[in-house]
C-alpha atoms as a PDB file:
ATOM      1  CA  UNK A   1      74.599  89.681 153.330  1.00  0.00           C
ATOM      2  CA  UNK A   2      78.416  89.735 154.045  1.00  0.00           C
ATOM      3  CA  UNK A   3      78.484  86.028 153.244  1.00  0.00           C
ATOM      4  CA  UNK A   4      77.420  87.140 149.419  1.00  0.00           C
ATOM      5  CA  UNK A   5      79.500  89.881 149.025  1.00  0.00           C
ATOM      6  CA  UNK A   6      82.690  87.811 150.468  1.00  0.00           C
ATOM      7  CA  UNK A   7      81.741  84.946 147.117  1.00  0.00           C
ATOM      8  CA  UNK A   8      80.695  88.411 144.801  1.00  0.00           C
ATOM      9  CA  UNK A   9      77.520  87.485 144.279  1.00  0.00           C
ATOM     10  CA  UNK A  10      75.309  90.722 143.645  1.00  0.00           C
ATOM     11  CA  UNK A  11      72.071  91.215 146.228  1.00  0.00           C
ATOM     12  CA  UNK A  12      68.818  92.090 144.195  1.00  0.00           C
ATOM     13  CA  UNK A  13      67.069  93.151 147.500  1.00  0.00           C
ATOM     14  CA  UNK A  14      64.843  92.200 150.777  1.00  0.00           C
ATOM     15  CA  UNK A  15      61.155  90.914 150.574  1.00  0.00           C
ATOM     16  CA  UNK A  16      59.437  90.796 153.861  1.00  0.00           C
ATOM     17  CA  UNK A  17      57.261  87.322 153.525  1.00  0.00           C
ATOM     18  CA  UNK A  18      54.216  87.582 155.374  1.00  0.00           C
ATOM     19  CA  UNK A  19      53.816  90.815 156.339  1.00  0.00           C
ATOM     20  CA  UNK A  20      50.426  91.689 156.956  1.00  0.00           C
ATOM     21  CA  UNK A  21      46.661  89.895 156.015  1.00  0.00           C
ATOM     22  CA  UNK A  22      44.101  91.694 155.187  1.00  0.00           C
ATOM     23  CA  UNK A  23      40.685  91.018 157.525  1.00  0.00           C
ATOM     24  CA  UNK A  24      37.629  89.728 155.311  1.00  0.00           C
ATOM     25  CA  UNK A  25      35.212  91.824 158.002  1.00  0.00           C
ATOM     26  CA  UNK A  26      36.899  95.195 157.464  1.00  0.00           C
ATOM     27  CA  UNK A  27      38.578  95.165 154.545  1.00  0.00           C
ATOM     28  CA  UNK A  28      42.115  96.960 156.603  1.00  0.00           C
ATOM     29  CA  UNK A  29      45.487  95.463 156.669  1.00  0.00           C
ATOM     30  CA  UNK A  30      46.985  93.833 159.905  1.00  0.00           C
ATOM     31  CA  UNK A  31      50.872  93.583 160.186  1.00  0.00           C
ATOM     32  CA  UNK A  32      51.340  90.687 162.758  1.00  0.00           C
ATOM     33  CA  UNK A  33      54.793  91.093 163.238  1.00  0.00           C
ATOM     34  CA  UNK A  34      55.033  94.717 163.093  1.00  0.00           C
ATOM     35  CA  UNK A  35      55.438  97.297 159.887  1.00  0.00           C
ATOM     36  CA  UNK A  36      57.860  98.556 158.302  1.00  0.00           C
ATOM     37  CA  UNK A  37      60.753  95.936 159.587  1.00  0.00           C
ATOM     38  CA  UNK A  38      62.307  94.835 156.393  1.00  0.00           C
ATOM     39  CA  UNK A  39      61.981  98.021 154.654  1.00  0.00           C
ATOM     40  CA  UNK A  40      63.930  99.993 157.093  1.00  0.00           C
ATOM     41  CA  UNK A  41      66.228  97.253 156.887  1.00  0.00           C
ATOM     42  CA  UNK A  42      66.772  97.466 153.090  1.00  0.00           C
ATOM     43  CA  UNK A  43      67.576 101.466 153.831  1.00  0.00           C
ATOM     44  CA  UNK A  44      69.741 100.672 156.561  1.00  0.00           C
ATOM     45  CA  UNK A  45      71.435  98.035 154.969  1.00  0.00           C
ATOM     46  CA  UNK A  46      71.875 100.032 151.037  1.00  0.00           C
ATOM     47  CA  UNK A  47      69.885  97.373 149.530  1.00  0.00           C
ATOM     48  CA  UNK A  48      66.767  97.977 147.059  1.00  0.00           C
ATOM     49  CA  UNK A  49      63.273  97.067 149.082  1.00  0.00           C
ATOM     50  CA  UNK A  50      61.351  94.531 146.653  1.00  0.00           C
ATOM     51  CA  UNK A  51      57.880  94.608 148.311  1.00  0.00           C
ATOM     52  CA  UNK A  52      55.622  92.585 150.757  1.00  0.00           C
ATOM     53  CA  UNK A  53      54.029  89.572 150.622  1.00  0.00           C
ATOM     54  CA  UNK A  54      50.766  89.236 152.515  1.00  0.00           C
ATOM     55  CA  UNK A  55      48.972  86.367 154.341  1.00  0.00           C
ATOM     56  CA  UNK A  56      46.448  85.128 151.539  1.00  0.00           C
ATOM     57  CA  UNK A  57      44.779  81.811 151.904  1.00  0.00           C
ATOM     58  CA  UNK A  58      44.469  81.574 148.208  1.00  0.00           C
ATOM     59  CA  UNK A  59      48.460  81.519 148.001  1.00  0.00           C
ATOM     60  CA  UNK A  60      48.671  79.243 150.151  1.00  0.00           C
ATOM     61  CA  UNK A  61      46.080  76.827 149.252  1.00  0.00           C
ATOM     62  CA  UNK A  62      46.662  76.848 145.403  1.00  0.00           C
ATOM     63  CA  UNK A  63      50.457  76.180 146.549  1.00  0.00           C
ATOM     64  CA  UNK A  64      49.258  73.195 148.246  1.00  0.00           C
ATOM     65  CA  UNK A  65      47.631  72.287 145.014  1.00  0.00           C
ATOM     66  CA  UNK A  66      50.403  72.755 142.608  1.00  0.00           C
ATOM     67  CA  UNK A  67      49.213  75.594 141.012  1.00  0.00           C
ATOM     68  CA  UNK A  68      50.842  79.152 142.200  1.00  0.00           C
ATOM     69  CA  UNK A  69      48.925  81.822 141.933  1.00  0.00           C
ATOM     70  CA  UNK A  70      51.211  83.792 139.444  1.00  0.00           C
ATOM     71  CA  UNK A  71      51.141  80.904 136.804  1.00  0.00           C
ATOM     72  CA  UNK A  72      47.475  81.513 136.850  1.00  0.00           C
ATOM     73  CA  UNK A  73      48.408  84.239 134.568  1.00  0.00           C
ATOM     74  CA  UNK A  74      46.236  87.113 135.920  1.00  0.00           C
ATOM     75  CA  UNK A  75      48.178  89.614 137.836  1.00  0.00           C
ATOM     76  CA  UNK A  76      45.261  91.283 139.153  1.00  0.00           C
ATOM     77  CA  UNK A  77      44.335  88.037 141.243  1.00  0.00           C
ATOM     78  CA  UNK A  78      45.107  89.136 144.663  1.00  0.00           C
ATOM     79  CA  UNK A  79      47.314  85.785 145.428  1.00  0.00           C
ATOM     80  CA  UNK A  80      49.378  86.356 142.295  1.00  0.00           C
ATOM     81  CA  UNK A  81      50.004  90.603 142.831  1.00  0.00           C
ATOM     82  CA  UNK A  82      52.193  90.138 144.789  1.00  0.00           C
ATOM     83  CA  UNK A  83      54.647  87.888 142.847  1.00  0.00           C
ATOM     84  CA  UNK A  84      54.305  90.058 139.643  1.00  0.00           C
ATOM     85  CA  UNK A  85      55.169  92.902 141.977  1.00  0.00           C
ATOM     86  CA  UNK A  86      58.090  90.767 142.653  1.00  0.00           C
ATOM     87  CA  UNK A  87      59.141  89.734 139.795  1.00  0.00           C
ATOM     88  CA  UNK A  88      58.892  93.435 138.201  1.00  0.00           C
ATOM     89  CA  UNK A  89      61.150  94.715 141.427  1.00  0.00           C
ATOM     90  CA  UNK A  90      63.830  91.755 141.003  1.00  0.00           C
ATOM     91  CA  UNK A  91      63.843  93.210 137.099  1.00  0.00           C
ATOM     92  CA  UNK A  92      64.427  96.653 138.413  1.00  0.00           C
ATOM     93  CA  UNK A  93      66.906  95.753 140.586  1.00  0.00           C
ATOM     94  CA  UNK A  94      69.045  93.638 138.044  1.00  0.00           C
ATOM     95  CA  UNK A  95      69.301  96.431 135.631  1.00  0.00           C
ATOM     96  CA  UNK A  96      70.563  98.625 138.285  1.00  0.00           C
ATOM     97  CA  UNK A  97      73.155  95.966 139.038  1.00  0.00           C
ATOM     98  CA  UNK A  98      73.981  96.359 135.144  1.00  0.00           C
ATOM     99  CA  UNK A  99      74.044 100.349 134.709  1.00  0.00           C
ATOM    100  CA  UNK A 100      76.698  99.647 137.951  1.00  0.00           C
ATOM    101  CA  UNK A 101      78.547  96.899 135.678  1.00  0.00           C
ATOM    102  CA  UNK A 102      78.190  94.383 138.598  1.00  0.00           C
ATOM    103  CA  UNK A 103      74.859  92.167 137.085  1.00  0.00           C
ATOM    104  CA  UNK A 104      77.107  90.537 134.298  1.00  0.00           C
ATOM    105  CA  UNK A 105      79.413  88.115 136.400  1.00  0.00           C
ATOM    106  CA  UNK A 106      78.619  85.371 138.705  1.00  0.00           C
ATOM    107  CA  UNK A 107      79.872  84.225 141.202  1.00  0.00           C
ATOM    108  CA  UNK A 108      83.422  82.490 140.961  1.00  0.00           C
ATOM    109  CA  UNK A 109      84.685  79.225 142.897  1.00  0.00           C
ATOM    110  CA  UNK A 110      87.553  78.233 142.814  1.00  0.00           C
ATOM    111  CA  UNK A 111      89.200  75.159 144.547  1.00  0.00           C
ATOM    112  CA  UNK A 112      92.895  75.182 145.441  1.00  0.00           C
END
């Protein structure tokens, strides 16, 4: 994160990319890599938390299609909830950046 903040480009948030999968025999969610990591991260670190996204072999085999789940259109589809999830989180989190006054400026290079 200090490598953004030393070219001022703004930080939207953490997502923590497979973080559980949910077992077709009993329906409960299974966090392979432990729960919570990320999250407690994004407090640690001041940065907004912008979700999970779970093992789901839909995602990944309309992805190997060409066809991600989220430009099916539907975001009730399990594959595609959690993009639109995303997507609404990343909108949150660049109006907060504007309210602050830091979402309207990019970054700036400049070569010497």
């Amino acid at each position: 994160l200090d490598m953004f903040s030393a070219v001022n480009v703004p930080v939207l948030g953490l997502l923590e990319n497979m973080s559980y999968f949910i077992c077709d025999g009993c329906d409960k969610k299974h966090y392979l890599f432990g729960e919570g990591g990320v999250r407690r991260m994004s407090e640690e670190l001041q940065v907004p938390f912008l979700g999970e996204v779970p093992f789901i072999p839909r995602i990944m085999s309309d992805t190997d299609l060409g066809i991600p789940p989220a430009l099916r259109g539907d975001d009730t589809l399990d594959a595609a909830k959690p993009y639109y999830d995303l997507a609404r989180a990343i909108e949150a989190s660049m109006e907060a950046l504007d309210k602050k006054g830091k979402g309207q400026d990019g970054p700036k290079v400049v070569f010497e």
